[in-house]
N, C-alpha and C. Protein backbone atom coordinates (compact mmCIF):
# COMPACT_ATOMS: atom_id res chain seq x y z
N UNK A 1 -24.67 51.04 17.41
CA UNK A 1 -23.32 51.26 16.92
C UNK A 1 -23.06 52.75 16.71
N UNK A 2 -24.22 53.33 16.02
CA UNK A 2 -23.75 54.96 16.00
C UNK A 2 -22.90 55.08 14.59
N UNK A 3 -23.09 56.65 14.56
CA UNK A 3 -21.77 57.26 13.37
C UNK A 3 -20.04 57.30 13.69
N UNK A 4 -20.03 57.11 14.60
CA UNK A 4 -18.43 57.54 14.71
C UNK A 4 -17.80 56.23 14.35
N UNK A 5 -17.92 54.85 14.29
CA UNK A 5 -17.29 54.10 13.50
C UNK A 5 -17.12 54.45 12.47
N UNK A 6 -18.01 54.61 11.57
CA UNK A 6 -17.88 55.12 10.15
C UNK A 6 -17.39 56.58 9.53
N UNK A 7 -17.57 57.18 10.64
CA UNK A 7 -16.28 58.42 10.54
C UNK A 7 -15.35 58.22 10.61
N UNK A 8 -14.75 57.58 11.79
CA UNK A 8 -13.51 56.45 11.65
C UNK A 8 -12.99 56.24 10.58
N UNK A 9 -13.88 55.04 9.70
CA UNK A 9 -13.59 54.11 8.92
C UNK A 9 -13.11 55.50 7.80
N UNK A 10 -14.21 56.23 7.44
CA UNK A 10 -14.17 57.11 6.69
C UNK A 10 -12.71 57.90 6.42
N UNK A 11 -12.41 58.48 7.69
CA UNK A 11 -10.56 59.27 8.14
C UNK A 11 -9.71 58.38 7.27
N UNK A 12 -9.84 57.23 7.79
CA UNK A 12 -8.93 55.98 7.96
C UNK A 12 -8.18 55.76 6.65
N UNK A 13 -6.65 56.35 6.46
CA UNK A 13 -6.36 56.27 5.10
C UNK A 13 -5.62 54.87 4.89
N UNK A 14 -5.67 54.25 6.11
CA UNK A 14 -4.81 53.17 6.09
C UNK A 14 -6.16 51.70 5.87
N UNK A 15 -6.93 52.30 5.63
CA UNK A 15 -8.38 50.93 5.30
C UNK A 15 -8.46 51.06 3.31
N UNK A 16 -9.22 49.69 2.99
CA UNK A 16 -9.40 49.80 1.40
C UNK A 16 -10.54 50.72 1.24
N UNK A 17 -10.39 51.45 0.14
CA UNK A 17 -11.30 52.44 -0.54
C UNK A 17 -12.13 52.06 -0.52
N UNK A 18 -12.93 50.88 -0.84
CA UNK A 18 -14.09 50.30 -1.02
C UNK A 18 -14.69 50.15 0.40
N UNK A 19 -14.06 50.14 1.70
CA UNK A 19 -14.52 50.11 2.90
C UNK A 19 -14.36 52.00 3.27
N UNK A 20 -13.95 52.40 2.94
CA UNK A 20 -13.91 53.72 3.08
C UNK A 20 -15.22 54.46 2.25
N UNK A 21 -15.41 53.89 1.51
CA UNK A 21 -16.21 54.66 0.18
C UNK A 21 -17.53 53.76 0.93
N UNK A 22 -17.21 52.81 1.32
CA UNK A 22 -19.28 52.32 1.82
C UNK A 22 -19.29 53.13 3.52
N UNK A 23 -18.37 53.46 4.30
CA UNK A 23 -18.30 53.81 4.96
C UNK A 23 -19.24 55.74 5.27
N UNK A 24 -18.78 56.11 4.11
CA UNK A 24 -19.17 57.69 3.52
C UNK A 24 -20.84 56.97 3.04
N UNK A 25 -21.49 56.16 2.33
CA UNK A 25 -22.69 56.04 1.93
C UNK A 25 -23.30 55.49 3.05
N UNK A 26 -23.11 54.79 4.00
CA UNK A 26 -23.62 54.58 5.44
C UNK A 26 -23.79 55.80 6.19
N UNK A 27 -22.79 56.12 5.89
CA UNK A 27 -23.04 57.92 7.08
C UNK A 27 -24.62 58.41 6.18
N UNK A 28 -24.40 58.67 5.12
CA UNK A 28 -25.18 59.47 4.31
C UNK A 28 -26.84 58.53 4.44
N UNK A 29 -26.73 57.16 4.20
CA UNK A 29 -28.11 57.15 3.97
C UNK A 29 -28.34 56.78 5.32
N UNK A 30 -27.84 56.65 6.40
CA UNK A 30 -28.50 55.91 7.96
C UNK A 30 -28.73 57.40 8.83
N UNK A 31 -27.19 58.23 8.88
CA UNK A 31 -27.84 58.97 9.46
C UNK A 31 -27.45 60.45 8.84
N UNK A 32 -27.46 61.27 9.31
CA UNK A 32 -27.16 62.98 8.74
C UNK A 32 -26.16 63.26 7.60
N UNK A 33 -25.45 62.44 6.92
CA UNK A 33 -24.33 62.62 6.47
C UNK A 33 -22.99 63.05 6.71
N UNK A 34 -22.23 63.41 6.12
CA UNK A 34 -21.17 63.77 6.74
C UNK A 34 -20.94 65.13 7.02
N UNK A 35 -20.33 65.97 8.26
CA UNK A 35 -20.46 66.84 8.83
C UNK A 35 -19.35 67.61 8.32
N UNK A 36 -19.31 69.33 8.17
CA UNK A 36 -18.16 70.38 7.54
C UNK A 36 -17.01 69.81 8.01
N UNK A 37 -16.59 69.54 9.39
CA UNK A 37 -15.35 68.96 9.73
C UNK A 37 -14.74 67.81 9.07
N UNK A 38 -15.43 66.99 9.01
CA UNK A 38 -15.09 65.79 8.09
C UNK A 38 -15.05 66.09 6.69
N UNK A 39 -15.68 66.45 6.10
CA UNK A 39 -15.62 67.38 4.58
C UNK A 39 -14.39 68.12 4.34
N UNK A 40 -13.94 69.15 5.14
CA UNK A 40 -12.35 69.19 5.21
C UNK A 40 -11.40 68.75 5.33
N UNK A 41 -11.34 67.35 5.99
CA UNK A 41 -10.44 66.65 6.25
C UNK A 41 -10.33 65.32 4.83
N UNK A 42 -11.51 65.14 4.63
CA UNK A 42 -11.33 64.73 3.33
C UNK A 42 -11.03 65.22 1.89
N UNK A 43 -11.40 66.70 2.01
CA UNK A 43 -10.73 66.96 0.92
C UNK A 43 -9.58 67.11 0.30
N UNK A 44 -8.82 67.08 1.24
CA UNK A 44 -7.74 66.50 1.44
C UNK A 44 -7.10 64.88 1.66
N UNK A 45 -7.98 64.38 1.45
CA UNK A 45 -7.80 63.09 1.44
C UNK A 45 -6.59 62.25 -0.06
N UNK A 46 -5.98 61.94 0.04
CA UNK A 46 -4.75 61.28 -1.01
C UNK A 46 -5.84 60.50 -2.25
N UNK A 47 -6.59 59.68 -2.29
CA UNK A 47 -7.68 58.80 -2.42
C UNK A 47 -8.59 59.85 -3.86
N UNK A 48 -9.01 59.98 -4.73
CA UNK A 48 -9.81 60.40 -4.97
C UNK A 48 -11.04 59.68 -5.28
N UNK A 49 -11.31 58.40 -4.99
CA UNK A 49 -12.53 57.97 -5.26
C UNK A 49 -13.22 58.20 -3.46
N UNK A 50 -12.06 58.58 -2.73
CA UNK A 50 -12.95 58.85 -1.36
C UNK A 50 -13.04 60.59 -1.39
N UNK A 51 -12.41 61.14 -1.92
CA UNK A 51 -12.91 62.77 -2.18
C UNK A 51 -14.29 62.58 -2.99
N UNK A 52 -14.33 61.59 -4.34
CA UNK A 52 -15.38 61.91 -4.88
C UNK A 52 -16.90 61.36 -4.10
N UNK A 53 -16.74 60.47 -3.66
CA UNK A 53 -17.37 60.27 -2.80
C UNK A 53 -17.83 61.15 -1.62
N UNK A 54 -17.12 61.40 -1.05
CA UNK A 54 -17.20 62.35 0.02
C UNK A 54 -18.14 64.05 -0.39
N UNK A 55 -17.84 64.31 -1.41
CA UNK A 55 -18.50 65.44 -1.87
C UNK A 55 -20.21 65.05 -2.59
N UNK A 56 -20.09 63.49 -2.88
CA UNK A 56 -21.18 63.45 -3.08
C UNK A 56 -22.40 63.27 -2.10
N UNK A 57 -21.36 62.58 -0.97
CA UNK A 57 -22.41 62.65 0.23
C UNK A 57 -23.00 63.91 0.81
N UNK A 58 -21.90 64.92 0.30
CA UNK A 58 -22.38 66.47 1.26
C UNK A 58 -23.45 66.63 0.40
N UNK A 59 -23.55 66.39 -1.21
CA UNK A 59 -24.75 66.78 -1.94
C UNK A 59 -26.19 65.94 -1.23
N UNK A 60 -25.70 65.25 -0.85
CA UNK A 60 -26.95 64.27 0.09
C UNK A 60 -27.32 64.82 1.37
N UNK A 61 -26.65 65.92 1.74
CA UNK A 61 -26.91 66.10 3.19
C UNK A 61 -27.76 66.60 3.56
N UNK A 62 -28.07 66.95 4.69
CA UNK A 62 -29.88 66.98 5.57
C UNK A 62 -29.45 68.50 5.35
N UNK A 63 -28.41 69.48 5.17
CA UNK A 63 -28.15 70.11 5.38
C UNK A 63 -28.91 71.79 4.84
N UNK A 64 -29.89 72.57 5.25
CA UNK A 64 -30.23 73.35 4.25
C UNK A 64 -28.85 74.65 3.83
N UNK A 65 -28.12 74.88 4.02
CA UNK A 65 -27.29 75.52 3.62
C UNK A 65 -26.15 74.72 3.93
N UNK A 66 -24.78 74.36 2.70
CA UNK A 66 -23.70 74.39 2.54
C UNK A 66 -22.75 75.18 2.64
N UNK A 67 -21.94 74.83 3.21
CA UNK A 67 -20.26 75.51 3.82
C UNK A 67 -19.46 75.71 1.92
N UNK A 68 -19.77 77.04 1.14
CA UNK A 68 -19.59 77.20 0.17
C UNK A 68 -17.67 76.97 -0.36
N UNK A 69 -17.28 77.05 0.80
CA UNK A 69 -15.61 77.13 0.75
C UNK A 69 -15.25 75.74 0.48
N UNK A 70 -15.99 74.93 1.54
CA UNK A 70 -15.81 73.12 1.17
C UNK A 70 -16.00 72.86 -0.22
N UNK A 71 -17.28 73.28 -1.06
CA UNK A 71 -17.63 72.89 -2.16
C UNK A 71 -16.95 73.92 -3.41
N UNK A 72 -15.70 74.84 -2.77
CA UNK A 72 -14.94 75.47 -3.74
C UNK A 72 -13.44 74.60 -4.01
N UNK A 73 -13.29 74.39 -2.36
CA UNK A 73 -12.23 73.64 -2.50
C UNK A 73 -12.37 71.99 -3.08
N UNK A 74 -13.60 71.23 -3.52
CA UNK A 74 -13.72 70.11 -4.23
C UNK A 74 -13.79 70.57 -6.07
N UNK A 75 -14.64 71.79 -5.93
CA UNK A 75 -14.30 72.18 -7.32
C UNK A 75 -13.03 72.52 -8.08
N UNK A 76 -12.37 72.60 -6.93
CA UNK A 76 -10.99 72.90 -7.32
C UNK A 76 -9.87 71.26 -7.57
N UNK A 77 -10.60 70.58 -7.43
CA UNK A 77 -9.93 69.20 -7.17
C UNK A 77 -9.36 69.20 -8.77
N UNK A 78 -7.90 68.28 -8.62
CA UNK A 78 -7.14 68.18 -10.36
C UNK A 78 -7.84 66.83 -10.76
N UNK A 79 -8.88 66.08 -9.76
CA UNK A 79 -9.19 64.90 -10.50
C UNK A 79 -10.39 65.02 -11.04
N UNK A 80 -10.93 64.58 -12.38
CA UNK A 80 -11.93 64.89 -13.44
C UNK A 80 -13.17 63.97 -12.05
N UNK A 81 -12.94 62.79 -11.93
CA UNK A 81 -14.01 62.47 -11.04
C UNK A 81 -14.83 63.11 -10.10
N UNK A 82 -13.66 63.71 -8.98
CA UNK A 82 -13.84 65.07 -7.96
C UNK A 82 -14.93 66.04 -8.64
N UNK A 83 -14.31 66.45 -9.21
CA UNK A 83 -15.04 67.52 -10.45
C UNK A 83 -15.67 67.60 -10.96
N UNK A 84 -16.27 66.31 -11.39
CA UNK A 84 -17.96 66.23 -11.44
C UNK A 84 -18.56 66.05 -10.64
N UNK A 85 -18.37 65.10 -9.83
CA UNK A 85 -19.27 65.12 -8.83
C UNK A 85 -19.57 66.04 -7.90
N UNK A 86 -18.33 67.22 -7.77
CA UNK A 86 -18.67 68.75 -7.47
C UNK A 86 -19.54 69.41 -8.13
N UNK A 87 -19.61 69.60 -9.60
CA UNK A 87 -20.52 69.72 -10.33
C UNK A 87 -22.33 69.13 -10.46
N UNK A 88 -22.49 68.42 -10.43
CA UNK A 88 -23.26 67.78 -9.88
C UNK A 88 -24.13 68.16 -8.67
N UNK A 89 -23.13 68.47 -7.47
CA UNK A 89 -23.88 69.40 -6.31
C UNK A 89 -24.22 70.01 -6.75
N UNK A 90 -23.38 70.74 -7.27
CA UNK A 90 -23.95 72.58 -7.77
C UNK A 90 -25.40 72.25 -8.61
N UNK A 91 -25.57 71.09 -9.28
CA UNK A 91 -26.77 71.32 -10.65
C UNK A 91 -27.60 70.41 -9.75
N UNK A 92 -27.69 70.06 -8.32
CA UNK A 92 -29.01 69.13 -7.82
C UNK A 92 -29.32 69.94 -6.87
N UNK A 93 -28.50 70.82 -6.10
CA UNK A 93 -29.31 71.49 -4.67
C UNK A 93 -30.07 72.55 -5.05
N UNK A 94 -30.69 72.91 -4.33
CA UNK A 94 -31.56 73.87 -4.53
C UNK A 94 -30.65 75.03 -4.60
N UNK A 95 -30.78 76.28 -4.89
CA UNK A 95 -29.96 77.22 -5.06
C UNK A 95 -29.57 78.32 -4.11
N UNK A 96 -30.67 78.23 -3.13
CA UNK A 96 -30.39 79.09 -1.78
C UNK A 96 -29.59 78.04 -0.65
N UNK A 97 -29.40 77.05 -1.18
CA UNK A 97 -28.68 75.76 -0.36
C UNK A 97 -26.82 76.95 -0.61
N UNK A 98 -26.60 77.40 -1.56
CA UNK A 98 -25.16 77.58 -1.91
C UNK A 98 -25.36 79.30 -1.91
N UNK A 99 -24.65 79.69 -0.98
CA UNK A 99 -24.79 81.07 -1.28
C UNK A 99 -22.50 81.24 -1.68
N UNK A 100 -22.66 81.76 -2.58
CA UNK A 100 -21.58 81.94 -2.63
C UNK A 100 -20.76 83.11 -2.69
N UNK A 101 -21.33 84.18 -2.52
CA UNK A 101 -21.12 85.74 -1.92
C UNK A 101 -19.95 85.56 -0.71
N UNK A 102 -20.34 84.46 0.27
CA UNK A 102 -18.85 84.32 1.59
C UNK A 102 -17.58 83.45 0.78
């Protein structure tokens, strides 16, 4: 089946949150997580239990360095949920994972 269904599903503002939101934890625990492109497009997402979600998967990611602008623009989120779980990244990755100098 692959990831791009569940990127799909993931975009998809017209599916229930709860299929959207297992959609983002499938990416994350089967294969690489979710990728900077998709991370932008969700942060912007209407939804905030799929923003909060979504930022928690990037904290899951295979990734050794983070796209610091993605994880400014979730810190910046007006929803308290968003916002921790942005928080959260910041206090589990390792610290050369976030350079935030760019």
């Amino acid at each position: 089946l692959g990831s791009p269904p569940f990127f799909q599903m993931a975009l998809d503002e017209q599916q229930p949150t709860a299929n959207r939101v297992r959609a983002i934890e499938v990416l994350t625990e089967v294969f690489s997580g979710v990728d900077a492109a998709s991370m932008k497009k969700l942060a912007t997402d209407l939804n905030p239990e799929v923003r909060a979600r979504a930022i928690w998967a990037y904290s899951h990611s295979n990734s050794e360095k983070l796209d610091t602008s993605i994880v400014k623009q979730f810190l910046d989120d007006r929803e308290p949920l968003v916002s921790r779980c942005t928080l959260e990244l910041c206090l589990t990755r390792p610290l050369a994972s976030l350079d935030w100098t760019t």
